[in-house]
PDB file of N, CA and C in Angstrom:
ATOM      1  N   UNK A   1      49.321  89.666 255.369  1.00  0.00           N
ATOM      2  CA  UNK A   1      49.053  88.278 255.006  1.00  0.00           C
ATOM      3  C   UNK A   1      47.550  88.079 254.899  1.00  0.00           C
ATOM      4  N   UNK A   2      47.244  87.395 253.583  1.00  0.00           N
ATOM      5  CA  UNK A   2      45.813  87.321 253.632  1.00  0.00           C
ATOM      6  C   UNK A   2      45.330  86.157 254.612  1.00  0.00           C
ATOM      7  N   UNK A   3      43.991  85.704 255.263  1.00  0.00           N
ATOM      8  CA  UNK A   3      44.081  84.825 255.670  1.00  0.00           C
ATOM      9  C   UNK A   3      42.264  84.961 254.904  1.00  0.00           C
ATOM     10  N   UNK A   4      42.235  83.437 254.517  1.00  0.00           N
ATOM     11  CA  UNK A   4      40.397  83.053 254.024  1.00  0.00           C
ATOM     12  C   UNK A   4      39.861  82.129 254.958  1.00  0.00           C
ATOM     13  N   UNK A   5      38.949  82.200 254.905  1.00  0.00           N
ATOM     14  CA  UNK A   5      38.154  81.768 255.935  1.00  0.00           C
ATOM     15  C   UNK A   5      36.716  81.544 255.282  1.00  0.00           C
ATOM     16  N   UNK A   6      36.792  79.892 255.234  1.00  0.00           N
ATOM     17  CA  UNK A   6      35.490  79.267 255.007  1.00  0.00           C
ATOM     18  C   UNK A   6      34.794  78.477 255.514  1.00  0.00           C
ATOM     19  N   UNK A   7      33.547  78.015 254.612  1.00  0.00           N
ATOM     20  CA  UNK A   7      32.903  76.733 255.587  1.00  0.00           C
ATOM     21  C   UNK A   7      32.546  75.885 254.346  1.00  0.00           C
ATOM     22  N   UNK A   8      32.916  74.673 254.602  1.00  0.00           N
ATOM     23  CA  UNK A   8      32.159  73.585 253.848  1.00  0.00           C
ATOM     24  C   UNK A   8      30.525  73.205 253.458  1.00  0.00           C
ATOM     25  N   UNK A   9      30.676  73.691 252.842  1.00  0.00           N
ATOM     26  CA  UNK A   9      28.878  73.270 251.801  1.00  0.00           C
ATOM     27  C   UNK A   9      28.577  72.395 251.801  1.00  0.00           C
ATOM     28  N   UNK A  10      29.476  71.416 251.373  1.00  0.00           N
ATOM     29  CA  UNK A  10      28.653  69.773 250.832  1.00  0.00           C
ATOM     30  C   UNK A  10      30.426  68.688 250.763  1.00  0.00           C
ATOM     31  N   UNK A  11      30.023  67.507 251.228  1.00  0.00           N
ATOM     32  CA  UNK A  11      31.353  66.540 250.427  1.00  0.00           C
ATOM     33  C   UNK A  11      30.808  65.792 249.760  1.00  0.00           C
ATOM     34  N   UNK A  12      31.713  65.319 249.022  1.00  0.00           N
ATOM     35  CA  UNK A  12      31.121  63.968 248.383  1.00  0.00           C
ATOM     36  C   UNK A  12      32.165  62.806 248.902  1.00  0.00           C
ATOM     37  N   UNK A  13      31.827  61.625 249.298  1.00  0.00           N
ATOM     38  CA  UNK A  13      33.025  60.965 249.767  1.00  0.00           C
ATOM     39  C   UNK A  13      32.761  59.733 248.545  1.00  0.00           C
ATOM     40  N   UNK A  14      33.946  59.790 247.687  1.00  0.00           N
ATOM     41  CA  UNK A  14      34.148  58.273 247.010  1.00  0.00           C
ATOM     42  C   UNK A  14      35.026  57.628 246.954  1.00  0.00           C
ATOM     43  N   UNK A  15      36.250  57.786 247.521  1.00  0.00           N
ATOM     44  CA  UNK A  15      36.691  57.327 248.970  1.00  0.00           C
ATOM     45  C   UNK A  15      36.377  55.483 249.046  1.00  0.00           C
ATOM     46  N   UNK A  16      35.619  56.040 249.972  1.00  0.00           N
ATOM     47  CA  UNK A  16      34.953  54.907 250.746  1.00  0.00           C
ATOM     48  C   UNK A  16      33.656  54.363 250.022  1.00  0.00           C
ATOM     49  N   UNK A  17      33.446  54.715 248.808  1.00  0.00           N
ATOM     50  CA  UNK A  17      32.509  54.254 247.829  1.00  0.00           C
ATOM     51  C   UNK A  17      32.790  54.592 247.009  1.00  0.00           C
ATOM     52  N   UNK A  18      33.442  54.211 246.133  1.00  0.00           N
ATOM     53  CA  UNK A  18      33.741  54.229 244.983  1.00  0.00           C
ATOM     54  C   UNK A  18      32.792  54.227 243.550  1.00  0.00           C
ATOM     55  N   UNK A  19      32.956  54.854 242.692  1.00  0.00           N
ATOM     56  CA  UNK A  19      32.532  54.627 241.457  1.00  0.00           C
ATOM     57  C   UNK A  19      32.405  53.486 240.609  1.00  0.00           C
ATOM     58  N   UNK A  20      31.317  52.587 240.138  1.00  0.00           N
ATOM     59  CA  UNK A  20      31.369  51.429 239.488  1.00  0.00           C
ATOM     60  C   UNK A  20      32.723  51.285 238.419  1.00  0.00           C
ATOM     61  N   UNK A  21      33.301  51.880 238.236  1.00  0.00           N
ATOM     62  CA  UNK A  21      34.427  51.724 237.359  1.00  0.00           C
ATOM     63  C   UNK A  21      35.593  52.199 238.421  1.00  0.00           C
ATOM     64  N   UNK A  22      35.622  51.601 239.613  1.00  0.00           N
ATOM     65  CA  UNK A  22      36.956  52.434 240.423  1.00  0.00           C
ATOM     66  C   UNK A  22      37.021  53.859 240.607  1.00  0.00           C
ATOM     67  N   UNK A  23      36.463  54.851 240.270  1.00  0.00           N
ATOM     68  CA  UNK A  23      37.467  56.011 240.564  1.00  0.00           C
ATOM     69  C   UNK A  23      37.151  56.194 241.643  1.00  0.00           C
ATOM     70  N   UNK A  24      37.896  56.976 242.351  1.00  0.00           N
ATOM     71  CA  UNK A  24      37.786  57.303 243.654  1.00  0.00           C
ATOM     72  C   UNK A  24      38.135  59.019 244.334  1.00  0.00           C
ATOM     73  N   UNK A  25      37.860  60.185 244.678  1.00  0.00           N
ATOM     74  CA  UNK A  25      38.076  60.792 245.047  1.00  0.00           C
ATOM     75  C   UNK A  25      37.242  61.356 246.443  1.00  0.00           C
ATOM     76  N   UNK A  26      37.596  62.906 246.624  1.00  0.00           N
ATOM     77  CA  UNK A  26      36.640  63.305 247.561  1.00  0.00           C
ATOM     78  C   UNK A  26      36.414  64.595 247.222  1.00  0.00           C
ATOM     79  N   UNK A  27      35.054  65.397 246.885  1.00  0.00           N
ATOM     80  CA  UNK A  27      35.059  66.930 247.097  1.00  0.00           C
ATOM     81  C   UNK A  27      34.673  67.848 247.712  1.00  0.00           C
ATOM     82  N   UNK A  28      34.695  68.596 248.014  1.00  0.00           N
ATOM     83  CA  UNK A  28      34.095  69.701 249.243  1.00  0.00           C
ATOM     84  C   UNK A  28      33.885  70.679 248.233  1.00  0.00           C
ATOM     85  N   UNK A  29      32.820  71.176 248.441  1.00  0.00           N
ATOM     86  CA  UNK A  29      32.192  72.740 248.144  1.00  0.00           C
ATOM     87  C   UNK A  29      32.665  73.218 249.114  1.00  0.00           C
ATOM     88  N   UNK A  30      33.294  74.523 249.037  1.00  0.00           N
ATOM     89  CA  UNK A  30      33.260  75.221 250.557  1.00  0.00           C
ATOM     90  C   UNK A  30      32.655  76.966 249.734  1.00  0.00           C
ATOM     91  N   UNK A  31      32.573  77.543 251.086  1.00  0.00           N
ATOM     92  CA  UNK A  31      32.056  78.498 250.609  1.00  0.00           C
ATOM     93  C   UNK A  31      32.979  80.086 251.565  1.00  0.00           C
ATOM     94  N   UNK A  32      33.718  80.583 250.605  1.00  0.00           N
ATOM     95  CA  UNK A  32      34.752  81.376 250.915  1.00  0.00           C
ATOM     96  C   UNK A  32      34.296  83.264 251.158  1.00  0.00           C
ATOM     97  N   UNK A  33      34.133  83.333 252.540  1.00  0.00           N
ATOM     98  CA  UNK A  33      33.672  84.557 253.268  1.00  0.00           C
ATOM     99  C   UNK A  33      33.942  85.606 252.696  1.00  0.00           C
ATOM    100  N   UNK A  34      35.464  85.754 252.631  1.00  0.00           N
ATOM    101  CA  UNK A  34      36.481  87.037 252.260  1.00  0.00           C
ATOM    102  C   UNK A  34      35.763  87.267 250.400  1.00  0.00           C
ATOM    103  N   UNK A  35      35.637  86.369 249.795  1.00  0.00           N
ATOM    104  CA  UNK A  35      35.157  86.604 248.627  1.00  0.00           C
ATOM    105  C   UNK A  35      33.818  86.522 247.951  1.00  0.00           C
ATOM    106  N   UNK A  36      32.861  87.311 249.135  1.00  0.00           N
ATOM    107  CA  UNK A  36      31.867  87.781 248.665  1.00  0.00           C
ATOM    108  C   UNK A  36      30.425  86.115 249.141  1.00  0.00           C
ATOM    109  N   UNK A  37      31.218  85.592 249.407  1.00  0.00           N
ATOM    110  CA  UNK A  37      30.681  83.720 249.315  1.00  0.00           C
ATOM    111  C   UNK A  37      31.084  83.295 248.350  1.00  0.00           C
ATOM    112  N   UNK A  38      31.928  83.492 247.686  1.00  0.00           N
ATOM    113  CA  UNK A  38      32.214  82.570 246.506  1.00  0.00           C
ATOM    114  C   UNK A  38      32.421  81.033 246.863  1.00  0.00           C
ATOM    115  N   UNK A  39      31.339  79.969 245.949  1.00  0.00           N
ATOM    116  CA  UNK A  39      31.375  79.112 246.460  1.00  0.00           C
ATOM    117  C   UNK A  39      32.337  78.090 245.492  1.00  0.00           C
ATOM    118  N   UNK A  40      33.433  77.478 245.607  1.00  0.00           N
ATOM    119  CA  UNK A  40      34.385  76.976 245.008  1.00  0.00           C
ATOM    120  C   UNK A  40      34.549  75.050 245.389  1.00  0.00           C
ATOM    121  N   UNK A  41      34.716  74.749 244.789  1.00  0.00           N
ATOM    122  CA  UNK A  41      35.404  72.861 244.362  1.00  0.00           C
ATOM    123  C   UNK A  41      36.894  72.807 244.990  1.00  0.00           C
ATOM    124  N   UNK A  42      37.147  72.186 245.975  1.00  0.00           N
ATOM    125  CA  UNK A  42      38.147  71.553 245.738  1.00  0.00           C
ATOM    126  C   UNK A  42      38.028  69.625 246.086  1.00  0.00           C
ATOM    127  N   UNK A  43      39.391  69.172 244.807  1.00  0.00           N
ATOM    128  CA  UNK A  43      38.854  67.989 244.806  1.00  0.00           C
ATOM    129  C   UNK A  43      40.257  67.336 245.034  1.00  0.00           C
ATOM    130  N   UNK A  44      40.195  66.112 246.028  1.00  0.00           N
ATOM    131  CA  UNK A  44      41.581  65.336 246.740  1.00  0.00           C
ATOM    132  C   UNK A  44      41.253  64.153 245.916  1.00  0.00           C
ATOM    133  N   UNK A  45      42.589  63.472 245.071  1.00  0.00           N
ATOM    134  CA  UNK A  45      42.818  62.827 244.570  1.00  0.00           C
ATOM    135  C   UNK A  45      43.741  61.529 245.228  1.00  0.00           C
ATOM    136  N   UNK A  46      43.625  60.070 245.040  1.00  0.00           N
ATOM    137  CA  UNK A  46      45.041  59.844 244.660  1.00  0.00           C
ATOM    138  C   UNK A  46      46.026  60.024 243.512  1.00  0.00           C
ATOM    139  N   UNK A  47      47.173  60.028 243.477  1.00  0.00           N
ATOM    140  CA  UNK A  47      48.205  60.291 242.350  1.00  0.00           C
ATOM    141  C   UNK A  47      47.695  59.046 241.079  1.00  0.00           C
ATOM    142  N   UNK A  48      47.203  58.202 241.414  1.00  0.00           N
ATOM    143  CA  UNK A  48      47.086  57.328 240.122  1.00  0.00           C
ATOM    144  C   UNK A  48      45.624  57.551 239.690  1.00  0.00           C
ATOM    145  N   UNK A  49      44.783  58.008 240.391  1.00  0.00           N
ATOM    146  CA  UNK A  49      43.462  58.887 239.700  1.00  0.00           C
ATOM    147  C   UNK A  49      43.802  60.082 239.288  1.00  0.00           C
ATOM    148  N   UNK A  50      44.496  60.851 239.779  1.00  0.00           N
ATOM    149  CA  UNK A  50      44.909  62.427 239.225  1.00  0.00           C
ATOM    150  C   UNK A  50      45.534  61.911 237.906  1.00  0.00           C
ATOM    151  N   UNK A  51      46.323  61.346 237.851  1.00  0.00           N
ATOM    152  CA  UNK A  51      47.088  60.931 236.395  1.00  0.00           C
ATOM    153  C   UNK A  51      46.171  60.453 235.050  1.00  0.00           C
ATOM    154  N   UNK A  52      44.843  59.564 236.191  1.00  0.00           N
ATOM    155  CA  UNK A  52      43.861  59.353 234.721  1.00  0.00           C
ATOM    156  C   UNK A  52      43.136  60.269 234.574  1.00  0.00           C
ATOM    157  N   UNK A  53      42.704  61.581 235.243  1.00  0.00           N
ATOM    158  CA  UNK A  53      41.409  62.320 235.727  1.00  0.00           C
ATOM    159  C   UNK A  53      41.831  63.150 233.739  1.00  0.00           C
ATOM    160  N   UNK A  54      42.070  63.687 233.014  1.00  0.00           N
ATOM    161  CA  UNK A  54      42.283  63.953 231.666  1.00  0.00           C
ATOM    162  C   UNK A  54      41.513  63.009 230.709  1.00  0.00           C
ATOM    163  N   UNK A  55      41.416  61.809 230.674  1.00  0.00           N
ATOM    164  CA  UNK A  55      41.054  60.848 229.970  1.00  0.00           C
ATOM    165  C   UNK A  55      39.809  60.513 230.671  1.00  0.00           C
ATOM    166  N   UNK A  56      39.848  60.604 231.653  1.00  0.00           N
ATOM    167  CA  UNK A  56      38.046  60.576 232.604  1.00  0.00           C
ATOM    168  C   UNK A  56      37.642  61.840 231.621  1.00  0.00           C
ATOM    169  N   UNK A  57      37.858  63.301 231.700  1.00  0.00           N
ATOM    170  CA  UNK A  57      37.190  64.398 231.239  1.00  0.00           C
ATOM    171  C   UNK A  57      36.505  64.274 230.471  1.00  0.00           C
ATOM    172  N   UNK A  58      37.479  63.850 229.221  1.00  0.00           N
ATOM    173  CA  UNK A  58      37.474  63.855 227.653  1.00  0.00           C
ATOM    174  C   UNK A  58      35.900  62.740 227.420  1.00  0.00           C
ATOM    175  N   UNK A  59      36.203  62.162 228.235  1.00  0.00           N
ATOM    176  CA  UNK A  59      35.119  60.489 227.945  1.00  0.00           C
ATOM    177  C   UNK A  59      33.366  61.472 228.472  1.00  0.00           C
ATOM    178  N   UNK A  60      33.907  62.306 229.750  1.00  0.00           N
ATOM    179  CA  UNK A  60      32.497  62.827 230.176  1.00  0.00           C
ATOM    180  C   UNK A  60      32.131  64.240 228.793  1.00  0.00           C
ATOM    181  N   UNK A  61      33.043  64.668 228.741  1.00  0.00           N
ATOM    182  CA  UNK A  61      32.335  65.327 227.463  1.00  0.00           C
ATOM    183  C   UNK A  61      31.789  64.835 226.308  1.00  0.00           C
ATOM    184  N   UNK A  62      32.515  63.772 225.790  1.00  0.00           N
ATOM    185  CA  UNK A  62      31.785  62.965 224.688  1.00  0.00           C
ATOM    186  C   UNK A  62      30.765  62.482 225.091  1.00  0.00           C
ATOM    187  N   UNK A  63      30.170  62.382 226.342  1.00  0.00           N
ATOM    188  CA  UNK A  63      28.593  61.300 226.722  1.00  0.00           C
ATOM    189  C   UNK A  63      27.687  62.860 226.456  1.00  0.00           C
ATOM    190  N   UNK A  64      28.363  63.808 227.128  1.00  0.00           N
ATOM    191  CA  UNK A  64      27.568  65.150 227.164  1.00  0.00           C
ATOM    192  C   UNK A  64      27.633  65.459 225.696  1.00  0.00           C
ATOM    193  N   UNK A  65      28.158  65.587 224.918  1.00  0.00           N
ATOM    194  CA  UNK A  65      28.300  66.078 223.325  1.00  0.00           C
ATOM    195  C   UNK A  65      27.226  65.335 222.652  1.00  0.00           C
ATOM    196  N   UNK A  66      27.025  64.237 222.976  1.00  0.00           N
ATOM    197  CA  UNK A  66      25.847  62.944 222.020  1.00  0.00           C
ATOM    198  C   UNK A  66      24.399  63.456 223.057  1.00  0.00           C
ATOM    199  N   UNK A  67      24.823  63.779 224.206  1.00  0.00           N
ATOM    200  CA  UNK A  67      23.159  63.760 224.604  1.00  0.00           C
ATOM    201  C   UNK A  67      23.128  63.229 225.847  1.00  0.00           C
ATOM    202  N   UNK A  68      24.253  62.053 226.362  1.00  0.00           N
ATOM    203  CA  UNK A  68      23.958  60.553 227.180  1.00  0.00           C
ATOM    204  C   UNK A  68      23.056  61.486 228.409  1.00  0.00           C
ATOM    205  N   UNK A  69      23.605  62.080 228.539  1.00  0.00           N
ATOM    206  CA  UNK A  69      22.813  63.021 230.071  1.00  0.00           C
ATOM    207  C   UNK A  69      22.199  64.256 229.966  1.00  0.00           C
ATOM    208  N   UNK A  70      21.692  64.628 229.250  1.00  0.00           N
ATOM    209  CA  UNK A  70      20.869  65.861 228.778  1.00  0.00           C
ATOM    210  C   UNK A  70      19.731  65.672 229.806  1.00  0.00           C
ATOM    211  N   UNK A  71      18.715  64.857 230.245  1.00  0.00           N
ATOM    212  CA  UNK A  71      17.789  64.757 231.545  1.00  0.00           C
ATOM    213  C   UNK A  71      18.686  64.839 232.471  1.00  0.00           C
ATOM    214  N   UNK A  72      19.756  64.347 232.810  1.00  0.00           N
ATOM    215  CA  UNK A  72      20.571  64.747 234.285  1.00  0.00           C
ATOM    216  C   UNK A  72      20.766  65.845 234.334  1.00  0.00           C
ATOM    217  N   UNK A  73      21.344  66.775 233.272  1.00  0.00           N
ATOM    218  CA  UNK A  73      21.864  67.869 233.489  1.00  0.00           C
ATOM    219  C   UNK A  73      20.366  68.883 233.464  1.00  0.00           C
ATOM    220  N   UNK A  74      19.309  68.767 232.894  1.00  0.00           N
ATOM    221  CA  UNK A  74      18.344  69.375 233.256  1.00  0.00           C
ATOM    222  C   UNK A  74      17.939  69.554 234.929  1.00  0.00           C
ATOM    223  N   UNK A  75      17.882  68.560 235.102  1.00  0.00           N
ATOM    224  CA  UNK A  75      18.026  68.295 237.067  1.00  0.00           C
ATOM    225  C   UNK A  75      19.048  68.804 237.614  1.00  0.00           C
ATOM    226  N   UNK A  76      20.045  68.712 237.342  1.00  0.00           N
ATOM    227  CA  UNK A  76      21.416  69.142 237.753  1.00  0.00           C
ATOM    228  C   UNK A  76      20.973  70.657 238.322  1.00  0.00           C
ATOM    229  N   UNK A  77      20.810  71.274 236.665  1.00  0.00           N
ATOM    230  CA  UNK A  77      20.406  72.987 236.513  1.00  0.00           C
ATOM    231  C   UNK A  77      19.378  73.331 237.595  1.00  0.00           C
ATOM    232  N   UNK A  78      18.460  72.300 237.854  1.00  0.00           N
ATOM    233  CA  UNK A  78      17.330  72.970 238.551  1.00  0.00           C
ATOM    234  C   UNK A  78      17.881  72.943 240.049  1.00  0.00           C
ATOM    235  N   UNK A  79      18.315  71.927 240.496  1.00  0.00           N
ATOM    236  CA  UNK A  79      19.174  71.612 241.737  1.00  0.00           C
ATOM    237  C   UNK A  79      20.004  73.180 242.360  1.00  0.00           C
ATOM    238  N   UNK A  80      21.124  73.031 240.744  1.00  0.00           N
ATOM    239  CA  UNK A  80      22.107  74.106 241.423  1.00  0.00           C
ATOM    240  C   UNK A  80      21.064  75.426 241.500  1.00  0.00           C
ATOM    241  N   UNK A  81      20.325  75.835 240.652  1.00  0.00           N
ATOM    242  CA  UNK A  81      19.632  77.164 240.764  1.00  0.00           C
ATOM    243  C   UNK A  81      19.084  77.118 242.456  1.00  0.00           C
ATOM    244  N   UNK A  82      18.449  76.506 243.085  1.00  0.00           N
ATOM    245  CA  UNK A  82      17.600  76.050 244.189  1.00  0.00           C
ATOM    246  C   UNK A  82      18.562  76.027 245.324  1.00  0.00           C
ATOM    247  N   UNK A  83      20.315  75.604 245.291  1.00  0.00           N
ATOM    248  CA  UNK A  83      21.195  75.546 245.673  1.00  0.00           C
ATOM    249  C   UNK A  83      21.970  76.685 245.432  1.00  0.00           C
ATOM    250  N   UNK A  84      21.412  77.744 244.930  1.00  0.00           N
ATOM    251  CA  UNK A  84      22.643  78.774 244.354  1.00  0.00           C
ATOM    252  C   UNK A  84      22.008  79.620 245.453  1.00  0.00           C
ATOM    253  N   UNK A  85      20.629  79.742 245.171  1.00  0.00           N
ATOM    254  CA  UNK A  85      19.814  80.770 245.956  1.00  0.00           C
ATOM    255  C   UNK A  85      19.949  80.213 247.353  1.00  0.00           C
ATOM    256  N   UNK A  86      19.926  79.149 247.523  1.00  0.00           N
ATOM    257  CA  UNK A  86      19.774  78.977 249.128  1.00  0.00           C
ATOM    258  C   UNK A  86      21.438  79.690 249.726  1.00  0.00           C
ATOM    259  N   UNK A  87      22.715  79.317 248.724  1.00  0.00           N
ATOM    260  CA  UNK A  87      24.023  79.879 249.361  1.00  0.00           C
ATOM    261  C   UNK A  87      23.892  80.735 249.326  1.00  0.00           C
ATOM    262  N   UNK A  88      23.431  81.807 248.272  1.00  0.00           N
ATOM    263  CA  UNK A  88      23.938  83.045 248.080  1.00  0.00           C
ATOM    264  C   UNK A  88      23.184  83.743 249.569  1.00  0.00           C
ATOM    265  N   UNK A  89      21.480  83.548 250.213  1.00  0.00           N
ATOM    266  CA  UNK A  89      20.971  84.152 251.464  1.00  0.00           C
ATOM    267  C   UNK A  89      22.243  83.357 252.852  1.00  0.00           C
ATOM    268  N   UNK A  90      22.721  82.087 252.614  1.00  0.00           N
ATOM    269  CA  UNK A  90      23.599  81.857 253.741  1.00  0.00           C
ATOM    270  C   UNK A  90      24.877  82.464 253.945  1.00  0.00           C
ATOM    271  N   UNK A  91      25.642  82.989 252.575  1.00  0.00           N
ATOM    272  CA  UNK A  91      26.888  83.861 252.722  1.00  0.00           C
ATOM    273  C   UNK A  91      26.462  84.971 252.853  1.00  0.00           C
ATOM    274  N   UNK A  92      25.378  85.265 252.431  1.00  0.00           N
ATOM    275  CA  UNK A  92      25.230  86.888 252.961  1.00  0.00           C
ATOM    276  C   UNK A  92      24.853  87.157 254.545  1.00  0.00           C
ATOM    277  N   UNK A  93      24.049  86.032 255.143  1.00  0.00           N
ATOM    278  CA  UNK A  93      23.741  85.481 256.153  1.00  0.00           C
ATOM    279  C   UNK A  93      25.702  86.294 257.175  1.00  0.00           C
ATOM    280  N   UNK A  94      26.140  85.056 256.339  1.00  0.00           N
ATOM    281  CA  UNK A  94      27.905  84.768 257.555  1.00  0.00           C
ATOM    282  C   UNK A  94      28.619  85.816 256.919  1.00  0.00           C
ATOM    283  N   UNK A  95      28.451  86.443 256.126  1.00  0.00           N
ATOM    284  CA  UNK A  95      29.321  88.139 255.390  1.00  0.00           C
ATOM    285  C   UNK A  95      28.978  88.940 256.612  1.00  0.00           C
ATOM    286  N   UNK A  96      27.314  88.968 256.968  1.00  0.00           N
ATOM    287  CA  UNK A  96      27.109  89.994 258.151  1.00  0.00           C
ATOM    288  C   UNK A  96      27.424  89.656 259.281  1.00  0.00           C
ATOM    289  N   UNK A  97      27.618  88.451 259.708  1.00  0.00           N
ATOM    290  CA  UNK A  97      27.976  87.746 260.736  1.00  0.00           C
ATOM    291  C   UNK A  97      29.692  88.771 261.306  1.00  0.00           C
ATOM    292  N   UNK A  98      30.539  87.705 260.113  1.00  0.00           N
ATOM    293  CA  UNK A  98      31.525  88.246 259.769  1.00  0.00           C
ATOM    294  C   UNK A  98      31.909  89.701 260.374  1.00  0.00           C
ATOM    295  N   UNK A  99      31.201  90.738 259.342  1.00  0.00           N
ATOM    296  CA  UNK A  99      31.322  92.071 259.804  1.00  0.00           C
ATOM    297  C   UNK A  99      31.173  92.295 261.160  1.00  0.00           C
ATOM    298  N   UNK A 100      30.124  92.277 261.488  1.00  0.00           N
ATOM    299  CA  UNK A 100      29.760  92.725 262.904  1.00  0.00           C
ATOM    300  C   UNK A 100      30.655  92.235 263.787  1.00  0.00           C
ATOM    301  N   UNK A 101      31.223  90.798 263.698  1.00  0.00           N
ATOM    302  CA  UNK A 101      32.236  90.187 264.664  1.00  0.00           C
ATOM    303  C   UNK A 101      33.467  91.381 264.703  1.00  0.00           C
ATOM    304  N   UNK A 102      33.968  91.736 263.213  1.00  0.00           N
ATOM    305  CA  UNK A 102      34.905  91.963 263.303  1.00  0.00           C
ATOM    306  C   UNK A 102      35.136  93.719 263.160  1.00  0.00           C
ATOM    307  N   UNK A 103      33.775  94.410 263.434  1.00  0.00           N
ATOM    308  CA  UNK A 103      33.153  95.747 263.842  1.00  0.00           C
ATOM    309  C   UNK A 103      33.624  95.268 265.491  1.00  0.00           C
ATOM    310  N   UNK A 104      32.921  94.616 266.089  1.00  0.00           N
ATOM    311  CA  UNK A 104      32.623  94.260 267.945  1.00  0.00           C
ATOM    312  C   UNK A 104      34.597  93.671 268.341  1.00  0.00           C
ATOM    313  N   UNK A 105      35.261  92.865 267.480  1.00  0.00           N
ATOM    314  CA  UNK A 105      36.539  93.037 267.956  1.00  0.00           C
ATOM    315  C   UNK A 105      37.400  94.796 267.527  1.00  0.00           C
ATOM    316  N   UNK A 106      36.947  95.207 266.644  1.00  0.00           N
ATOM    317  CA  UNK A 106      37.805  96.018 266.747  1.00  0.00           C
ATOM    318  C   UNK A 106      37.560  97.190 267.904  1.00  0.00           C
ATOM    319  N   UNK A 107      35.907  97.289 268.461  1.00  0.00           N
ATOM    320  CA  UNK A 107      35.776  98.249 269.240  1.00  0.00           C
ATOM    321  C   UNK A 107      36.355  97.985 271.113  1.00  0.00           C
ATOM    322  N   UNK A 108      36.711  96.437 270.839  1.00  0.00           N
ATOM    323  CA  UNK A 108      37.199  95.965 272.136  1.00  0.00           C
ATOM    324  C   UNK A 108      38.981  96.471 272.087  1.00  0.00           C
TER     325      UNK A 108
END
């Protein structure tokens, strides 16, 4: 049985703050040990936002297709690069962690 084992990166709670147009969710970055750090999205919905989240997409690609956020996403890029490098030294960081724990249980 596989078992993964991660740690949470970042949430976003909107939730409890919502988006000027209602939407509402929550996401966690987590960052998954067994796979190298792969750092992955998962995102909790309610059922009547999951049902519109298709028609949300479509609307964010058309703002991105004209331009609307071309300066955000420049920031965005510089962010995640600055954020990529800082995960990638912290999973390698808890990969060795990891090992050695599980080097020191097996010699017990």
């Amino acid at each position: 049985e596989l078992q993964l084992h991660f740690n949470i990166l970042r949430t976003k709670d909107k939730i409890t703050k919502p988006l000027p147009n209602g939407y509402r969710d929550v996401l966690c970055n987590l960052i998954v040990a067994e796979c190298d750090g792969l750092v992955c999205e998962l995102q909790l919905h309610f059922n009547t936002i999951h049902d519109l989240k298709p028609m949300n997409h479509r609307v964010y690609k058309i703002k991105r297709a004209v331009g609307l956020d071309q300066h955000q996403s420049a920031m965005v890029r510089d962010l995640n690069q600055r954020r990529n490098s800082r995960v990638l030294r912290e999973s390698q960081r808890q990969a060795q962690e990891n090992a050695a724990d599980t080097e020191a249980a097996r010699s017990n």
